[in-house]
PDB file of N, CA and C in Angstrom:
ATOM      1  N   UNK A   1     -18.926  -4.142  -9.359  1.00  0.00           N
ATOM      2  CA  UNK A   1     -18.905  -3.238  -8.219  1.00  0.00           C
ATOM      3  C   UNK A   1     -20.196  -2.413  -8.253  1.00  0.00           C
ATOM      4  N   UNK A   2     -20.904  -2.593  -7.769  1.00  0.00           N
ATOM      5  CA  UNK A   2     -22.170  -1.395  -6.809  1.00  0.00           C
ATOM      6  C   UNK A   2     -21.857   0.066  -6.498  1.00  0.00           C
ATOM      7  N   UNK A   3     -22.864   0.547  -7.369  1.00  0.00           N
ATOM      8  CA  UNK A   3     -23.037   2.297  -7.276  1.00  0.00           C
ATOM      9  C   UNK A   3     -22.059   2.409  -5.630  1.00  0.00           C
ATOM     10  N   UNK A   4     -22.799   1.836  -4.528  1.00  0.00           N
ATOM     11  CA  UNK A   4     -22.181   2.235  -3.421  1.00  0.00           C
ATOM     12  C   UNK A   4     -20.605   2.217  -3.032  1.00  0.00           C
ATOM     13  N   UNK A   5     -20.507   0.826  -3.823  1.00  0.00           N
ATOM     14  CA  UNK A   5     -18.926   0.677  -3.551  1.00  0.00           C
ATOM     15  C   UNK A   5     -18.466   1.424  -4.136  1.00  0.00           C
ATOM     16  N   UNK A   6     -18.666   1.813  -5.770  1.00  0.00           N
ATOM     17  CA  UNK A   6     -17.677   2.896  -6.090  1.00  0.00           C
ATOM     18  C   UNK A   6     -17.642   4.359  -5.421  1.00  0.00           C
ATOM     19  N   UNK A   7     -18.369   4.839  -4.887  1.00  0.00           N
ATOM     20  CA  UNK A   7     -18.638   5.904  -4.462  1.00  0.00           C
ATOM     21  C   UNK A   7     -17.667   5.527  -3.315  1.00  0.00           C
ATOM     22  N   UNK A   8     -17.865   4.407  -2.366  1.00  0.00           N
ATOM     23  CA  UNK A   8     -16.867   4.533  -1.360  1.00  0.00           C
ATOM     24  C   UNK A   8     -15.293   4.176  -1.511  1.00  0.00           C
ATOM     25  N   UNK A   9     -15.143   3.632  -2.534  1.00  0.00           N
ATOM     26  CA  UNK A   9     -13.947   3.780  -3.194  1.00  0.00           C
ATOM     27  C   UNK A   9     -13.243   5.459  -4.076  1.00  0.00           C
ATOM     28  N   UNK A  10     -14.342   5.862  -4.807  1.00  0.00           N
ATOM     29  CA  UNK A  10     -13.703   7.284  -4.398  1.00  0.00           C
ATOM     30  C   UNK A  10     -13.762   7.830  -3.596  1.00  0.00           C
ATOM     31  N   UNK A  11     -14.517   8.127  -3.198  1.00  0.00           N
ATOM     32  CA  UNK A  11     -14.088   9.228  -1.969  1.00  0.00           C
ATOM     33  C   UNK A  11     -12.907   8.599  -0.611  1.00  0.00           C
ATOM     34  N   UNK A  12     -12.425   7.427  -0.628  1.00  0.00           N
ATOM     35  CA  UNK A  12     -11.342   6.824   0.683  1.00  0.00           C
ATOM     36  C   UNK A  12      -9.917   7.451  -0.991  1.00  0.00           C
ATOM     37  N   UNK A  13     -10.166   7.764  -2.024  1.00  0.00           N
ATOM     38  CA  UNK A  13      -9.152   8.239  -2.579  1.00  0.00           C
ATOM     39  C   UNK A  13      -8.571   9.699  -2.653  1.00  0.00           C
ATOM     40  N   UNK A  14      -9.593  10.232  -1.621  1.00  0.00           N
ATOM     41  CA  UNK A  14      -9.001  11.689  -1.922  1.00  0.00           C
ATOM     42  C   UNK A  14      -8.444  11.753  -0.606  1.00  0.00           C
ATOM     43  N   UNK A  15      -7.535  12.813  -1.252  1.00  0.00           N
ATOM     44  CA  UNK A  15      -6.233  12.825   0.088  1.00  0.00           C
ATOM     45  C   UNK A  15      -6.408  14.076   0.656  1.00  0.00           C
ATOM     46  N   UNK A  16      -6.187  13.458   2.397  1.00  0.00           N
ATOM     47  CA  UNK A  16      -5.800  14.531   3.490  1.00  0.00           C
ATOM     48  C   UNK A  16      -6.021  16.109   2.625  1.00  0.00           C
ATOM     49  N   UNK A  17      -6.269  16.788   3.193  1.00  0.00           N
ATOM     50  CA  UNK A  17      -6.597  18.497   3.094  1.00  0.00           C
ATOM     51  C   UNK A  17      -6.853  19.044   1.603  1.00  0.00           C
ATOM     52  N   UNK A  18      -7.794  17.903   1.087  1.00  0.00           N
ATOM     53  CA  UNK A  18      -8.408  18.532  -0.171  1.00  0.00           C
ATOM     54  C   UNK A  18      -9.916  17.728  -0.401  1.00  0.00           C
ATOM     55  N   UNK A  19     -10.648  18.525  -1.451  1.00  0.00           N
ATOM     56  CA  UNK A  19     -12.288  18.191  -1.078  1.00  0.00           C
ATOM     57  C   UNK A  19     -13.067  17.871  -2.753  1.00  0.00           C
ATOM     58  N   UNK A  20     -13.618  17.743  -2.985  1.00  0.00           N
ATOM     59  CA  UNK A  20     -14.187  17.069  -4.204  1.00  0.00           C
ATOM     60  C   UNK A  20     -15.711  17.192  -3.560  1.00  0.00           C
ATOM     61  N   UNK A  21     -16.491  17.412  -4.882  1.00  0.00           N
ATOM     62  CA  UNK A  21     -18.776  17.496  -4.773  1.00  0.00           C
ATOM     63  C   UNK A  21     -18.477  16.711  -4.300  1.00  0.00           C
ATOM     64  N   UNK A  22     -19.848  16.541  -4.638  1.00  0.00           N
ATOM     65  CA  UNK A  22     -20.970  14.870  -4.582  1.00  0.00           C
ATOM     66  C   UNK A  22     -21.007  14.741  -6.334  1.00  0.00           C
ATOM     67  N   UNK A  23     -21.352  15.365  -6.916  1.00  0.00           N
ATOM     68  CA  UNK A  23     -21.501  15.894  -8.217  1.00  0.00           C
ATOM     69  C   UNK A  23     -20.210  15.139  -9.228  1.00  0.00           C
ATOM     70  N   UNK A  24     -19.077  15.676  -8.526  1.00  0.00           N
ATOM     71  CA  UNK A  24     -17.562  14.718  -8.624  1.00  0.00           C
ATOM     72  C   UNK A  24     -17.808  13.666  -8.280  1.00  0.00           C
ATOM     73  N   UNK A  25     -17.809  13.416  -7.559  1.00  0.00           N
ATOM     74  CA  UNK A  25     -18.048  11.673  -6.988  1.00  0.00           C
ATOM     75  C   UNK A  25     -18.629  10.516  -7.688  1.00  0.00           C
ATOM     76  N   UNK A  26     -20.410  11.462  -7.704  1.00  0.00           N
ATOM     77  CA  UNK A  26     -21.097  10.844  -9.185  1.00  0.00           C
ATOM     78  C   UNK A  26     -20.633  10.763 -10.223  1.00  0.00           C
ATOM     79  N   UNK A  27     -19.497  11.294 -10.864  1.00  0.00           N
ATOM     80  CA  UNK A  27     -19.284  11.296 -11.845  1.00  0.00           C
ATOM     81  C   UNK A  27     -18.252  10.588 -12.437  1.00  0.00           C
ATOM     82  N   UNK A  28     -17.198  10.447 -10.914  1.00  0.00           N
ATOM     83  CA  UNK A  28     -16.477   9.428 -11.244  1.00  0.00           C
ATOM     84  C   UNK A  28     -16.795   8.041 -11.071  1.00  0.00           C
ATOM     85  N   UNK A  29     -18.001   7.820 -10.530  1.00  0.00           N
ATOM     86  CA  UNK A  29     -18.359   6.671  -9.779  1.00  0.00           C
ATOM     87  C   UNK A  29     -19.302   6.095 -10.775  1.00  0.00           C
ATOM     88  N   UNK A  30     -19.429   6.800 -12.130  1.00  0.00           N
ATOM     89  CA  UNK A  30     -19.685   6.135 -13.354  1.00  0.00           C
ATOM     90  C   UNK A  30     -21.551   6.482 -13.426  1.00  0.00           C
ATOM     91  N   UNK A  31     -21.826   7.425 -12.461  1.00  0.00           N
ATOM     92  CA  UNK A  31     -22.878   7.954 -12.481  1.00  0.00           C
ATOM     93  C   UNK A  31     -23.297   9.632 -12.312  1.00  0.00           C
ATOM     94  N   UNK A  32     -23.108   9.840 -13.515  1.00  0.00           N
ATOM     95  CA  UNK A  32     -22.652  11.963 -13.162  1.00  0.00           C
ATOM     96  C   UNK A  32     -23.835  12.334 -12.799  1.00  0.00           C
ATOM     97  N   UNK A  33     -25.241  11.995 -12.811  1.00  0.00           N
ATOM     98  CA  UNK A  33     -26.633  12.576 -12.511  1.00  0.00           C
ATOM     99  C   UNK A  33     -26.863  12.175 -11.020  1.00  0.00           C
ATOM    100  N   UNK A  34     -26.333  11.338 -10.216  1.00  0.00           N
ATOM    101  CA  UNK A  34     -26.315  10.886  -8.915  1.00  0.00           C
ATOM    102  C   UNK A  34     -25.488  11.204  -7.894  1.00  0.00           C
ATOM    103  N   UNK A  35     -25.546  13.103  -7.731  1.00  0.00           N
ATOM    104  CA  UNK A  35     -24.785  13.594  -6.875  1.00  0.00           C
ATOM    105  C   UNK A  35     -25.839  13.405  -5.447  1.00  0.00           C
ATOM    106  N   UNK A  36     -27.272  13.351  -5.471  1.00  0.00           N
ATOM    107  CA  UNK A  36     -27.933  13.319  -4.461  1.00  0.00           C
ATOM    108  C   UNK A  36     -27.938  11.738  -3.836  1.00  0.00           C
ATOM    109  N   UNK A  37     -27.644  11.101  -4.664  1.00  0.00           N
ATOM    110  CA  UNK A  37     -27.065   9.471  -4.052  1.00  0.00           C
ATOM    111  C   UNK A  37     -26.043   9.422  -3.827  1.00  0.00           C
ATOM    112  N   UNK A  38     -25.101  10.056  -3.936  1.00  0.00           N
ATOM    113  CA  UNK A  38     -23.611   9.874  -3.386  1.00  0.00           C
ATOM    114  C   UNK A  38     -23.835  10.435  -1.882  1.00  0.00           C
ATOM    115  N   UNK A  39     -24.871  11.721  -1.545  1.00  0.00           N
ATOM    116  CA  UNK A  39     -25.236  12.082  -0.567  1.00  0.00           C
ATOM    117  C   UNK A  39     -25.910  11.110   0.546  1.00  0.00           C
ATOM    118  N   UNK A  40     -26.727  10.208  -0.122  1.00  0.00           N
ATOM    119  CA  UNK A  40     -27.614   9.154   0.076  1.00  0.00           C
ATOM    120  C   UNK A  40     -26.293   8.163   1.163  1.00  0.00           C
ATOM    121  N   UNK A  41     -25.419   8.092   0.096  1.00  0.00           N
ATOM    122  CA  UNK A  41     -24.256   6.762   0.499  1.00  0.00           C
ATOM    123  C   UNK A  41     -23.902   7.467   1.420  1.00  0.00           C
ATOM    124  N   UNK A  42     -23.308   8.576   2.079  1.00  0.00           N
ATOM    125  CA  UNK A  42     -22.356   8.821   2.389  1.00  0.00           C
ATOM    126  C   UNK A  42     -22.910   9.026   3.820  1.00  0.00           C
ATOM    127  N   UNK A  43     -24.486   9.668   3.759  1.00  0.00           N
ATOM    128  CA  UNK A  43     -25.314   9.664   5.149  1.00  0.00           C
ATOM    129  C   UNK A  43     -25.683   8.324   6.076  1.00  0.00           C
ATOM    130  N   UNK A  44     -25.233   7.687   4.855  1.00  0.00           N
ATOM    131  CA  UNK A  44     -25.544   5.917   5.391  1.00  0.00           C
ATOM    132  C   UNK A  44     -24.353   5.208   5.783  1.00  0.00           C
ATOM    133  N   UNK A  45     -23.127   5.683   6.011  1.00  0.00           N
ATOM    134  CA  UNK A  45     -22.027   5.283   6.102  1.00  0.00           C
ATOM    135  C   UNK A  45     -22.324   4.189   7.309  1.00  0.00           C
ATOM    136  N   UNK A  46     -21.783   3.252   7.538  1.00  0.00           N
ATOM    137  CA  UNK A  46     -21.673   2.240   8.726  1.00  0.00           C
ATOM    138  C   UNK A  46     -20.284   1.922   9.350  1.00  0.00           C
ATOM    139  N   UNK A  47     -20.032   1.751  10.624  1.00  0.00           N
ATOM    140  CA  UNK A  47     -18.896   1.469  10.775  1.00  0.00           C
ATOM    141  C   UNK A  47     -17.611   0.340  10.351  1.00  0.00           C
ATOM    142  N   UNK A  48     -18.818  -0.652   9.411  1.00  0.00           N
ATOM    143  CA  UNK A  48     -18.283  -1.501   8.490  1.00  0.00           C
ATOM    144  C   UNK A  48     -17.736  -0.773   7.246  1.00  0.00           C
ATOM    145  N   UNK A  49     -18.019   0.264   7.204  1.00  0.00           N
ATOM    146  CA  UNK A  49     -17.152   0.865   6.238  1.00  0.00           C
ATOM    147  C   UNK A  49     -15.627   1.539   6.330  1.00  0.00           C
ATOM    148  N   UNK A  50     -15.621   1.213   7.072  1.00  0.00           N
ATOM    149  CA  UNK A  50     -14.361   1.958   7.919  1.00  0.00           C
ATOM    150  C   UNK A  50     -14.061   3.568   7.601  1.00  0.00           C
ATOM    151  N   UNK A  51     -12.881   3.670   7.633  1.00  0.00           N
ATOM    152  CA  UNK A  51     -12.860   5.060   7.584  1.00  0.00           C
ATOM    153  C   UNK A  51     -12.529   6.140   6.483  1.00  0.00           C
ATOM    154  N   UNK A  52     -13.849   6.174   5.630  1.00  0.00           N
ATOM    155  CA  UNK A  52     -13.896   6.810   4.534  1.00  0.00           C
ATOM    156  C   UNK A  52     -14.037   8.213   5.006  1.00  0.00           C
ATOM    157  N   UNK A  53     -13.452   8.965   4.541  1.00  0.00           N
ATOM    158  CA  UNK A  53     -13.196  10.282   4.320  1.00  0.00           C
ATOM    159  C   UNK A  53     -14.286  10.979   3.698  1.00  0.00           C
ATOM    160  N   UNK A  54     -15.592  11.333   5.065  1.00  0.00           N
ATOM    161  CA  UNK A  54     -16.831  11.459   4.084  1.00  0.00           C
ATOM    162  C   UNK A  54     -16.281  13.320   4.182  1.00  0.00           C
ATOM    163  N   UNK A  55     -15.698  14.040   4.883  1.00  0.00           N
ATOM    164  CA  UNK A  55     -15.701  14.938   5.232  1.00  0.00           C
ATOM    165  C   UNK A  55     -15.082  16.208   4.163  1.00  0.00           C
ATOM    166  N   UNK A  56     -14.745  14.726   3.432  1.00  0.00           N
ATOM    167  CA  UNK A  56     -13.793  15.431   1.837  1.00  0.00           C
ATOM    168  C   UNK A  56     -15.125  16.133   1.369  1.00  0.00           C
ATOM    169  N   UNK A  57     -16.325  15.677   1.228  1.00  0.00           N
ATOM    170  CA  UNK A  57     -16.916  16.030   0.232  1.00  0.00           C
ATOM    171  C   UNK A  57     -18.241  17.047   0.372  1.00  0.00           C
ATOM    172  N   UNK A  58     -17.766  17.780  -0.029  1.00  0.00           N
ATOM    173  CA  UNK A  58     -18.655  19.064  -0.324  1.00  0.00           C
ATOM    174  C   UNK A  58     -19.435  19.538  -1.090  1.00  0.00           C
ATOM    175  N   UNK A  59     -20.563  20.184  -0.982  1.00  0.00           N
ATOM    176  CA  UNK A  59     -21.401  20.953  -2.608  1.00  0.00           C
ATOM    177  C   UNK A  59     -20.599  21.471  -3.607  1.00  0.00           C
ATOM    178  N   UNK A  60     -21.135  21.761  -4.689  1.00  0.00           N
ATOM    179  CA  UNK A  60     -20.826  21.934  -6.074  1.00  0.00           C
ATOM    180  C   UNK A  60     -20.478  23.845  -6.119  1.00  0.00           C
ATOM    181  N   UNK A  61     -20.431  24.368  -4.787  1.00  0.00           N
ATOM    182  CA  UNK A  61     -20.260  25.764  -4.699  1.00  0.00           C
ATOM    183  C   UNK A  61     -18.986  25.899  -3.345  1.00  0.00           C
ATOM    184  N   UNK A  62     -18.633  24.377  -3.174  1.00  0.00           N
ATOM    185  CA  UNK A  62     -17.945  24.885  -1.888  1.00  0.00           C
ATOM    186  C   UNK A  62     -18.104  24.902  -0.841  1.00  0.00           C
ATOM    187  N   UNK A  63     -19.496  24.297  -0.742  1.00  0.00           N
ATOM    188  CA  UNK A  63     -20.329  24.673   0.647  1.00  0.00           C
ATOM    189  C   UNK A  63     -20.398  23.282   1.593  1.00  0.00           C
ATOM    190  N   UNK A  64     -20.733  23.549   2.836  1.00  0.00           N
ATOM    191  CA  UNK A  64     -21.003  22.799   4.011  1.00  0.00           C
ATOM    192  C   UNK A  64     -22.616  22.262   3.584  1.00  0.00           C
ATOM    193  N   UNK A  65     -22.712  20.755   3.077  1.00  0.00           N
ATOM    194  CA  UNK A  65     -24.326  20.830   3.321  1.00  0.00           C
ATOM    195  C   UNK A  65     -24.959  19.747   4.406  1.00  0.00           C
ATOM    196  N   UNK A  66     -23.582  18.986   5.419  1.00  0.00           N
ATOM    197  CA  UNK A  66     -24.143  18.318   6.132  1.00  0.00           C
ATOM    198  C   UNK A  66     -25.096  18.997   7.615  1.00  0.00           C
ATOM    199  N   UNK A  67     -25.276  20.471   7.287  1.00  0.00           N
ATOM    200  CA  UNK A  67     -25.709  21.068   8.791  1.00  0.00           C
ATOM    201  C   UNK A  67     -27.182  20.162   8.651  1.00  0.00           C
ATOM    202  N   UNK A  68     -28.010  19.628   7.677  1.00  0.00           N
ATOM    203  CA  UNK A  68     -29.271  19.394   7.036  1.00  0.00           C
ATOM    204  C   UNK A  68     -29.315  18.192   8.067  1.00  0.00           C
ATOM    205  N   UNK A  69     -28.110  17.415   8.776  1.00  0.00           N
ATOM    206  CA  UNK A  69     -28.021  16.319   8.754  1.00  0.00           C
ATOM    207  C   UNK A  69     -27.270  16.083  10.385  1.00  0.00           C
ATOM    208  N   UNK A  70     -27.052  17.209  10.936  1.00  0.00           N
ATOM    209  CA  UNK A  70     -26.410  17.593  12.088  1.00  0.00           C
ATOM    210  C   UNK A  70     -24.875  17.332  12.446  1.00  0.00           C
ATOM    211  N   UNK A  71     -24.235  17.681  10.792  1.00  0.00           N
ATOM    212  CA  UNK A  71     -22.764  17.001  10.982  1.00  0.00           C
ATOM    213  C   UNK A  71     -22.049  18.487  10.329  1.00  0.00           C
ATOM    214  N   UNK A  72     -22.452  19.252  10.378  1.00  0.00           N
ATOM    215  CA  UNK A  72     -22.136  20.159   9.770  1.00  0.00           C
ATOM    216  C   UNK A  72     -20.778  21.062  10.656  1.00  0.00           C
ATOM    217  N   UNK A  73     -20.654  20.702  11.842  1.00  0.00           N
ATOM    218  CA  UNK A  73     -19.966  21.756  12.475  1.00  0.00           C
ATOM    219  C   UNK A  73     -18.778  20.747  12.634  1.00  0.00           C
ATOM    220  N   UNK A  74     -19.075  19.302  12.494  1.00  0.00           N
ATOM    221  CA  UNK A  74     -18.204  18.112  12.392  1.00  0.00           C
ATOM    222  C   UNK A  74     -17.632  18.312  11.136  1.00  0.00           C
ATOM    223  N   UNK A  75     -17.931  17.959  10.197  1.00  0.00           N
ATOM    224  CA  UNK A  75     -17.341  18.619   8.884  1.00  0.00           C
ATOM    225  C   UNK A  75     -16.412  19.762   9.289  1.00  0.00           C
ATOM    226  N   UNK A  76     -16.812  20.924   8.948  1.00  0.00           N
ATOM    227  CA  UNK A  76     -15.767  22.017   9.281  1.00  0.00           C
ATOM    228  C   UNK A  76     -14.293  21.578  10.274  1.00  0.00           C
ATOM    229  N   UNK A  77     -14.754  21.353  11.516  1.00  0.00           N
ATOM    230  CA  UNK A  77     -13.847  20.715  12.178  1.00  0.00           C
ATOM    231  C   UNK A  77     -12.689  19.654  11.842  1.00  0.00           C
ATOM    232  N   UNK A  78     -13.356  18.711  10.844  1.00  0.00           N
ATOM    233  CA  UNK A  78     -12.281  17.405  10.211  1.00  0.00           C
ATOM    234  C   UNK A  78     -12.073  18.040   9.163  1.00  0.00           C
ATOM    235  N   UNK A  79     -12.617  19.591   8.803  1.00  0.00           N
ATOM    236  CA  UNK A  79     -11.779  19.634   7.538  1.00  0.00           C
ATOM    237  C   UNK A  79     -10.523  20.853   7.536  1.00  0.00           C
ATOM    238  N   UNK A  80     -10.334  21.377   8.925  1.00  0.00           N
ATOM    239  CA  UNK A  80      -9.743  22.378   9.302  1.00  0.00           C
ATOM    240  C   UNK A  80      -8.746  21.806   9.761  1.00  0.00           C
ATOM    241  N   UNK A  81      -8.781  20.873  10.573  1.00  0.00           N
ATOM    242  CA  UNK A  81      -7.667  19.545  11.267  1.00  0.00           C
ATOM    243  C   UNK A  81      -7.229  19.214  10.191  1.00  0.00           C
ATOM    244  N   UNK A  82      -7.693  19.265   9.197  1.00  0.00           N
ATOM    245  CA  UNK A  82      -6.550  18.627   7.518  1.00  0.00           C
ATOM    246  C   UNK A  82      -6.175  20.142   7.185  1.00  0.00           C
ATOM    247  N   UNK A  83      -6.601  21.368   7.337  1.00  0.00           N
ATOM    248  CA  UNK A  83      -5.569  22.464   7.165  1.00  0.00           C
ATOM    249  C   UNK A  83      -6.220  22.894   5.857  1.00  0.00           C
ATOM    250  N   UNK A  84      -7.607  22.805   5.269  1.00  0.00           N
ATOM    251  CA  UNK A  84      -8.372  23.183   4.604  1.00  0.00           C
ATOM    252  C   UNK A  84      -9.121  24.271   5.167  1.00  0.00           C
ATOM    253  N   UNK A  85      -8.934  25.705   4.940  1.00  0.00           N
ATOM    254  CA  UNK A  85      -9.642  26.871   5.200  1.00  0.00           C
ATOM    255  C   UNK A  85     -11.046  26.518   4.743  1.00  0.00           C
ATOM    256  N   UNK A  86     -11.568  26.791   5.886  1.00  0.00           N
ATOM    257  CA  UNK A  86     -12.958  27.178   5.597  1.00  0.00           C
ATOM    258  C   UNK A  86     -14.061  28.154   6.247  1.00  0.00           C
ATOM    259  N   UNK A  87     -14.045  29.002   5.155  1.00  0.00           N
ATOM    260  CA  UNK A  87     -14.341  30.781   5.337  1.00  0.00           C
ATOM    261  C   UNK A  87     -16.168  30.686   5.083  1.00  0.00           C
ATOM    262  N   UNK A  88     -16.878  32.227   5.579  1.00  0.00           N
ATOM    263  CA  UNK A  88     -18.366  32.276   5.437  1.00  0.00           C
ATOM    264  C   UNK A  88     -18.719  31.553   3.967  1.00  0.00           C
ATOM    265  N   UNK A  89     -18.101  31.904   3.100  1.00  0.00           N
ATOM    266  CA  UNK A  89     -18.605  31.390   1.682  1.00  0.00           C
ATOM    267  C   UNK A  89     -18.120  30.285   1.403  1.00  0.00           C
ATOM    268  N   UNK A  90     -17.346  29.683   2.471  1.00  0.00           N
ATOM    269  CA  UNK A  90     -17.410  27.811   2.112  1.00  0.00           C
ATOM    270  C   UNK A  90     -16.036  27.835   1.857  1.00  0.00           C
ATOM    271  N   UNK A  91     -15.501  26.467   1.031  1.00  0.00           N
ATOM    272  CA  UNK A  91     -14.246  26.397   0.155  1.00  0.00           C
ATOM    273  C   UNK A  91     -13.721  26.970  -0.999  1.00  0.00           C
ATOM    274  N   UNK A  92     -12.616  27.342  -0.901  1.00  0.00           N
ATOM    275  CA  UNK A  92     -12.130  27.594  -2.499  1.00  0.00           C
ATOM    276  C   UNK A  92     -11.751  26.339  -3.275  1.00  0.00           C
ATOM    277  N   UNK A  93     -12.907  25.702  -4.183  1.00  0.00           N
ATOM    278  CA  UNK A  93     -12.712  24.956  -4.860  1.00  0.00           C
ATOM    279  C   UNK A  93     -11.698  24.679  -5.504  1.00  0.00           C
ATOM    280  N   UNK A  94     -10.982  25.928  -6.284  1.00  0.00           N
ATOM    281  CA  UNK A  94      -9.853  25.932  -7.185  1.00  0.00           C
ATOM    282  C   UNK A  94      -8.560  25.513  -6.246  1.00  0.00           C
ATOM    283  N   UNK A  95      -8.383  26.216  -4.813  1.00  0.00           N
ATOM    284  CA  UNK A  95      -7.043  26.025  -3.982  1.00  0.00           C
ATOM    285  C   UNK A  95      -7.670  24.475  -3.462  1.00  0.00           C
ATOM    286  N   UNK A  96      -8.590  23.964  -2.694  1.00  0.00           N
ATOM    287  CA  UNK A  96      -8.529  22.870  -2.445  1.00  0.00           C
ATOM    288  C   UNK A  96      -9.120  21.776  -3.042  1.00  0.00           C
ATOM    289  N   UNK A  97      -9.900  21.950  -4.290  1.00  0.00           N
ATOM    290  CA  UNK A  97     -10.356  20.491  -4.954  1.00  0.00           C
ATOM    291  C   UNK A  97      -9.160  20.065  -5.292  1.00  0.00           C
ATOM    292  N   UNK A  98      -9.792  18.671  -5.746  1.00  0.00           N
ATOM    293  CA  UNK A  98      -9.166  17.629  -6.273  1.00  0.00           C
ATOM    294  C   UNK A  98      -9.298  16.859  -7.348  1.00  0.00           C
ATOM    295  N   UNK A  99      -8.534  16.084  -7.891  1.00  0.00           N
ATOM    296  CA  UNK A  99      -9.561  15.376  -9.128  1.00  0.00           C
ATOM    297  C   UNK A  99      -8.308  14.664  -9.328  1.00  0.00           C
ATOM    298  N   UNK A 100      -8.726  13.001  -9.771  1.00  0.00           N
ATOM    299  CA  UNK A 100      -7.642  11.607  -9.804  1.00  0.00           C
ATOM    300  C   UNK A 100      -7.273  11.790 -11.450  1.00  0.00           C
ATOM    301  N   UNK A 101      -6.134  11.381 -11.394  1.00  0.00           N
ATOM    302  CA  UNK A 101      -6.058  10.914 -12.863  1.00  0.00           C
ATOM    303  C   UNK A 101      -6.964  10.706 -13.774  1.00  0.00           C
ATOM    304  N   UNK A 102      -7.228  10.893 -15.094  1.00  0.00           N
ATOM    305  CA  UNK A 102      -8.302  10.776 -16.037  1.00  0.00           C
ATOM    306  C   UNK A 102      -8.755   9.311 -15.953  1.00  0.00           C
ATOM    307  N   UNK A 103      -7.346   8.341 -15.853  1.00  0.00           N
ATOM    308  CA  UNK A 103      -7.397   7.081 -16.153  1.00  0.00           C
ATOM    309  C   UNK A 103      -7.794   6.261 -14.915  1.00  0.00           C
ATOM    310  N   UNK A 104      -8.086   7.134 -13.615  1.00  0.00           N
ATOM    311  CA  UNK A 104      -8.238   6.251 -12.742  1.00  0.00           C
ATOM    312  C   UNK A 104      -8.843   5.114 -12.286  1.00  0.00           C
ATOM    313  N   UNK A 105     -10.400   5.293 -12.787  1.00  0.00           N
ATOM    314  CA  UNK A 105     -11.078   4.787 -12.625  1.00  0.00           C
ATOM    315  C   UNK A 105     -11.965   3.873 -14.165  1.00  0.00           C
ATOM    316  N   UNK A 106     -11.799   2.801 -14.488  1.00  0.00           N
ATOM    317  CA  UNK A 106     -12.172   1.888 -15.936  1.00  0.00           C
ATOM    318  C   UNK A 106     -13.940   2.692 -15.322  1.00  0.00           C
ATOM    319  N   UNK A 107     -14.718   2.694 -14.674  1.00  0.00           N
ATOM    320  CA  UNK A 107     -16.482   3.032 -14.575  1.00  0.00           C
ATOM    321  C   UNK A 107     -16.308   4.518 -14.393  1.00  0.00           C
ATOM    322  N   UNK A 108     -15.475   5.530 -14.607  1.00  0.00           N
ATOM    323  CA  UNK A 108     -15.767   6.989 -14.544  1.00  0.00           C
ATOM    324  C   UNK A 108     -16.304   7.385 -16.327  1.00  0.00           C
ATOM    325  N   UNK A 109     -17.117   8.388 -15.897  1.00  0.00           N
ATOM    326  CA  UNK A 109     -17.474   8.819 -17.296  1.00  0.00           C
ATOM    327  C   UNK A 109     -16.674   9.915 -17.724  1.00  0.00           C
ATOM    328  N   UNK A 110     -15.811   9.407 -18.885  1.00  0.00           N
ATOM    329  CA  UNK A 110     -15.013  10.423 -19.606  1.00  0.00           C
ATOM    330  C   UNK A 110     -15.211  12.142 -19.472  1.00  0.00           C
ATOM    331  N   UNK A 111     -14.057  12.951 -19.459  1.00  0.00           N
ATOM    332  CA  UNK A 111     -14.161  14.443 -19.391  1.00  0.00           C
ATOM    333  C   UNK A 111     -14.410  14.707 -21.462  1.00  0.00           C
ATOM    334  N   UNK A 112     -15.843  15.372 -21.228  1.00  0.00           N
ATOM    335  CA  UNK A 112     -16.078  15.704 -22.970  1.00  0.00           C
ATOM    336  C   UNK A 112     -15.022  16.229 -23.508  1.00  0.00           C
ATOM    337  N   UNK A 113     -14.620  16.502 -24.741  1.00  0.00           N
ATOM    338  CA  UNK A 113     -13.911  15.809 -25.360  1.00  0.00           C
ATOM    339  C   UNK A 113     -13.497  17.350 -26.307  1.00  0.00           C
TER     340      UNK A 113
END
């Protein structure tokens, strides 16, 4: 499986009204230094990808960073329609992240130890 596929395989795993980085993503996607390529994948989405849930995924503070990219007010919107508050200072990581089972993924890099 390809950096890309895993990345689009996590992120179609996070569920309705909760949000996970890029940073996360990379990290489960068996690459923790490639939060700016998960960004990469996710700006490149095609409609052959169907409908991955790019809207889950947010900065490493909570924040909106697709405005860079003109999807930013789209974001907010698909992530408010899932019933995810989102206030001036972004998300509350702690009330809405997410994170899969340890075991989910055989290419995620282990939580240290």
């Amino acid at each position: 499986m390809t950096f890309r596929e895993r990345v689009l395989h996590v992120v179609s795993q996070v569920p309705r009204g909760r949000v996970v980085s890029y940073g996360q993503v990379a990290l489960w996607a068996g690459s923790p230094r490639a939060a700016r390529q998960v960004g990469g994948v996710l700006f490149g989405l095609r409609e052959a990808d169907g409908d991955v849930p790019w809207q889950r995924v947010v900065n490493a503070r909570g924040g909106i960073s697709t405005f860079k990219v003109g999807a930013g007010e789209l974001q907010i919107a698909l992530l408010r329609s899932e019933g995810v508050e989102v206030g001036e200072q972004g998300i509350d990581l702690v009330r809405w992240g997410w994170a899969p089972p340890v075991d989910a993924w055989p290419w995620a890099v282990p939580p240290p130890a």
